[in-house]
Protein backbone atom coordinates (compact mmCIF):
# COMPACT_ATOMS: atom_id res chain seq x y z
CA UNK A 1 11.50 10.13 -1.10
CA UNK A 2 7.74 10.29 -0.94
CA UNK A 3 6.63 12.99 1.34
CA UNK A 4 2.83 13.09 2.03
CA UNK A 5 0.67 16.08 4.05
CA UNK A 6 -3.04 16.02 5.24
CA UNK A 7 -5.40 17.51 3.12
CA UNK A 8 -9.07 18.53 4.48
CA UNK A 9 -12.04 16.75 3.28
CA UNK A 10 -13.33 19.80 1.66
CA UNK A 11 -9.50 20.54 -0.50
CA UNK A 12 -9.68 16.91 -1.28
CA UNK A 13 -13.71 16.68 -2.60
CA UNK A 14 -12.84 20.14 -4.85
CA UNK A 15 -9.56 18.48 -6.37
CA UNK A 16 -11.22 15.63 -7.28
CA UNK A 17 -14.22 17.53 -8.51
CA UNK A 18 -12.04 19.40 -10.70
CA UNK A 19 -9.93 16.80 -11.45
CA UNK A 20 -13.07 14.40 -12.93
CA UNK A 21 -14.76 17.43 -14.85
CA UNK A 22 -11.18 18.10 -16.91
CA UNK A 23 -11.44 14.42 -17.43
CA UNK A 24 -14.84 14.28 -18.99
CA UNK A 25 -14.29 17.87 -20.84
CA UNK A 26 -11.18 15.87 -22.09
CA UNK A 27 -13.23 13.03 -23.17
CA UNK A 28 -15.99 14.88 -24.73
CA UNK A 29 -14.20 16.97 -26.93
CA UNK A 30 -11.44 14.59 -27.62
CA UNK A 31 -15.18 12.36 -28.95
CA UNK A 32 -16.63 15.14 -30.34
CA UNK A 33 -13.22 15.38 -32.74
CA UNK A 34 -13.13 12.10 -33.70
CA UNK A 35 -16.74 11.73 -34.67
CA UNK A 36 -16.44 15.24 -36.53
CA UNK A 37 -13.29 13.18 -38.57
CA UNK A 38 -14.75 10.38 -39.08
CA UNK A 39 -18.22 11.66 -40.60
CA UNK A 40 -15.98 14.16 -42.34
CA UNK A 41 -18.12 17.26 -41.30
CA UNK A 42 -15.22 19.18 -40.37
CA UNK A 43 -14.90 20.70 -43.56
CA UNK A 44 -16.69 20.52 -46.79
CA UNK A 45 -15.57 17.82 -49.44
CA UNK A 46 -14.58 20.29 -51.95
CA UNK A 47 -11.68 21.46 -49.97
CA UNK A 48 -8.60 20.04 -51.42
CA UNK A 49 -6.99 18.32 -48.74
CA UNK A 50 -3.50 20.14 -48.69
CA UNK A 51 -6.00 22.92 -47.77
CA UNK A 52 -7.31 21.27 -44.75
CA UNK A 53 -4.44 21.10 -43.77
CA UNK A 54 -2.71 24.35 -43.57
CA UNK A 55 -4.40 26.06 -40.72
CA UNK A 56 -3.02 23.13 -38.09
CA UNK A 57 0.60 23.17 -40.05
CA UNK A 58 0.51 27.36 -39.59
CA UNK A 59 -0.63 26.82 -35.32
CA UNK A 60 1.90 24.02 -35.28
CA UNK A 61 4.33 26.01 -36.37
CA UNK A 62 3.89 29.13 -34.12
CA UNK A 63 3.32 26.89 -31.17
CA UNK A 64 6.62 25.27 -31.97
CA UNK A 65 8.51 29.35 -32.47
CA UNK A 66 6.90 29.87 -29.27
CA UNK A 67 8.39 26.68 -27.09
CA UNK A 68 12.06 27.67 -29.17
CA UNK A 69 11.76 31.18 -27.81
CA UNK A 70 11.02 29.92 -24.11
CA UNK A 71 13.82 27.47 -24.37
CA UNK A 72 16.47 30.35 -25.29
CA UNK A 73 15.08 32.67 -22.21
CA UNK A 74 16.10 29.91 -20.25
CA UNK A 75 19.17 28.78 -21.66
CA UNK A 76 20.14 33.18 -21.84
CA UNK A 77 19.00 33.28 -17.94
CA UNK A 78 21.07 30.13 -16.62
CA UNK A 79 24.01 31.84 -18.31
CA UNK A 80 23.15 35.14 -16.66
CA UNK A 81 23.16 33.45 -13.48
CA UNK A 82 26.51 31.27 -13.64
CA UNK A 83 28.45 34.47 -15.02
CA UNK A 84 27.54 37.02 -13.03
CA UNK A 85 26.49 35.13 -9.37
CA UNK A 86 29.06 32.84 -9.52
CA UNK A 87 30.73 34.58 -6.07
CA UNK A 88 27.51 33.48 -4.38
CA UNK A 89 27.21 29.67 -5.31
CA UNK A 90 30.59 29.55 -4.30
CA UNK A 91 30.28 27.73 -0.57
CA UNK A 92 32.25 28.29 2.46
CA UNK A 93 34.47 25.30 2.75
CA UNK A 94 35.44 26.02 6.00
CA UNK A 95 32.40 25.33 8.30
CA UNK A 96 32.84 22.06 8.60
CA UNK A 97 29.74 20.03 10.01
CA UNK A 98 29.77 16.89 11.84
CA UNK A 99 27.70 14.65 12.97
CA UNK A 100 27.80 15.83 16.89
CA UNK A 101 26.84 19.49 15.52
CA UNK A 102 23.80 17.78 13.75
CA UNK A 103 23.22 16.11 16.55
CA UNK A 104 23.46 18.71 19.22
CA UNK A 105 21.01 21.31 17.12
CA UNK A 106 18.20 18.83 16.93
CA UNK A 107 18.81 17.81 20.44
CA UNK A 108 19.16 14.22 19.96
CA UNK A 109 21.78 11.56 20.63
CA UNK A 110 24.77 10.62 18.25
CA UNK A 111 22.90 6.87 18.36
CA UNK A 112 19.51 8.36 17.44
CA UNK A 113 21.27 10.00 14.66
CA UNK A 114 22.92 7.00 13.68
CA UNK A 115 19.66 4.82 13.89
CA UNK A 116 17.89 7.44 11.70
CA UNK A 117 20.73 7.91 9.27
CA UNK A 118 20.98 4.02 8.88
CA UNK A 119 16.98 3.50 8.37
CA UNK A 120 15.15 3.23 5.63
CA UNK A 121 11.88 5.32 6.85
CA UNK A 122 12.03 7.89 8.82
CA UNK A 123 8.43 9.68 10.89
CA UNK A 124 9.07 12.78 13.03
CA UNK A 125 6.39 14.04 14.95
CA UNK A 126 7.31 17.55 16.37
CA UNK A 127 6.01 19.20 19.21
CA UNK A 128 3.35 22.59 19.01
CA UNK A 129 6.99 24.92 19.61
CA UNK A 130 8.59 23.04 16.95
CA UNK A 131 10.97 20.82 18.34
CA UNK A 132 11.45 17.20 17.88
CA UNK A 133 8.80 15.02 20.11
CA UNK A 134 8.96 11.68 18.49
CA UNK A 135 11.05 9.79 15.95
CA UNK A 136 9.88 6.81 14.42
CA UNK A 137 11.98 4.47 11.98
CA UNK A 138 11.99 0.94 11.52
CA UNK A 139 13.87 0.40 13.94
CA UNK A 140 13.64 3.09 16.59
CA UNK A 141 11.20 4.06 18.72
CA UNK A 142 11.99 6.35 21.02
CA UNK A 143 11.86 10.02 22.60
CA UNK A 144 14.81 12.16 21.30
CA UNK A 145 17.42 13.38 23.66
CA UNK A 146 16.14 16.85 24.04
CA UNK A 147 13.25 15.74 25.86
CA UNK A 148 15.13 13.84 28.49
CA UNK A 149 15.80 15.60 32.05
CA UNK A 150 19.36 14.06 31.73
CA UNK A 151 20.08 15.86 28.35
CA UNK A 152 18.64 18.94 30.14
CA UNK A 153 21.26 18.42 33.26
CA UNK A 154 24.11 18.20 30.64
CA UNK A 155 23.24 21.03 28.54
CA UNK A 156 22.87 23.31 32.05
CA UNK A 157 26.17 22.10 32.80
């Protein structure tokens, strides 16, 4: 499911600003490397080449203690969580929820719940006090029950 928001001209000119400069900062210093390798002024020619290599072996290494470390804080808190909160991923098996309770607290029909359930797409458009004002799918298009004067009558009733 792809879900998509509005952003304002000004959030979308400053992400793509940003977005192009780490792209050329990329570029250029991912250049700037390979030139420096290739003309071999990284380091002087004297410098046995076991040498040269040491310093990136030695980062490599911590980087790689580091991402092990992170990895058992993770694995240690998962197991934290699943012994001792176990009671509260436990769910209540008796509320049992149908399709005329779903139905009934977003105020629409049991065949606009169907329709929306059984299509592919889905658009709601809600209203400025948060309620449902206009479902789209593709096949339905149609106010939901909530805003019809006969839904009213029956939920008075």
């Amino acid at each position: 499911m792809i879900i998509t928001t509005q952003r304002s001209p000004l959030a979308l000119a400053i992400d793509t600003a940003l977005t192009a400069l780490g792209w050329i900062g990329f570029f250029y210093l991912f250049t700037k490397g390979v030139v420096a390798v290739m003309e071999g002024s990284y380091n002087a020619a004297s410098t046995p080449f076991m040498d040269q290599l040491w310093p990136t072996a030695h980062t490599l290494a911590v980087y790689a203690l580091v991402a092990a470390f992170n990895a058992m804080l993770v694995v240690l808190w998962g197991r934290y969580r699943k012994m001792f909160f176990r009671k509260l991923n436990q769910r209540d098996g008796s509320i049992k929820i149908d399709d005329e309770m779903v139905a009934t607290h977003f105020h629409l029909s049991s065949n606009q719940l169907h329709e929306i359930q059984d299509s592919r797409v889905t658009v709601i458009y809600h209203s400025n006090e948060g309620e449902i004002a206009h479902l789209e799918t593709d096949q339905l298009r149609m106010q939901p029950a909530g805003n019809n004067p006969v839904y009213d009558a029956a939920k008075a009733a």
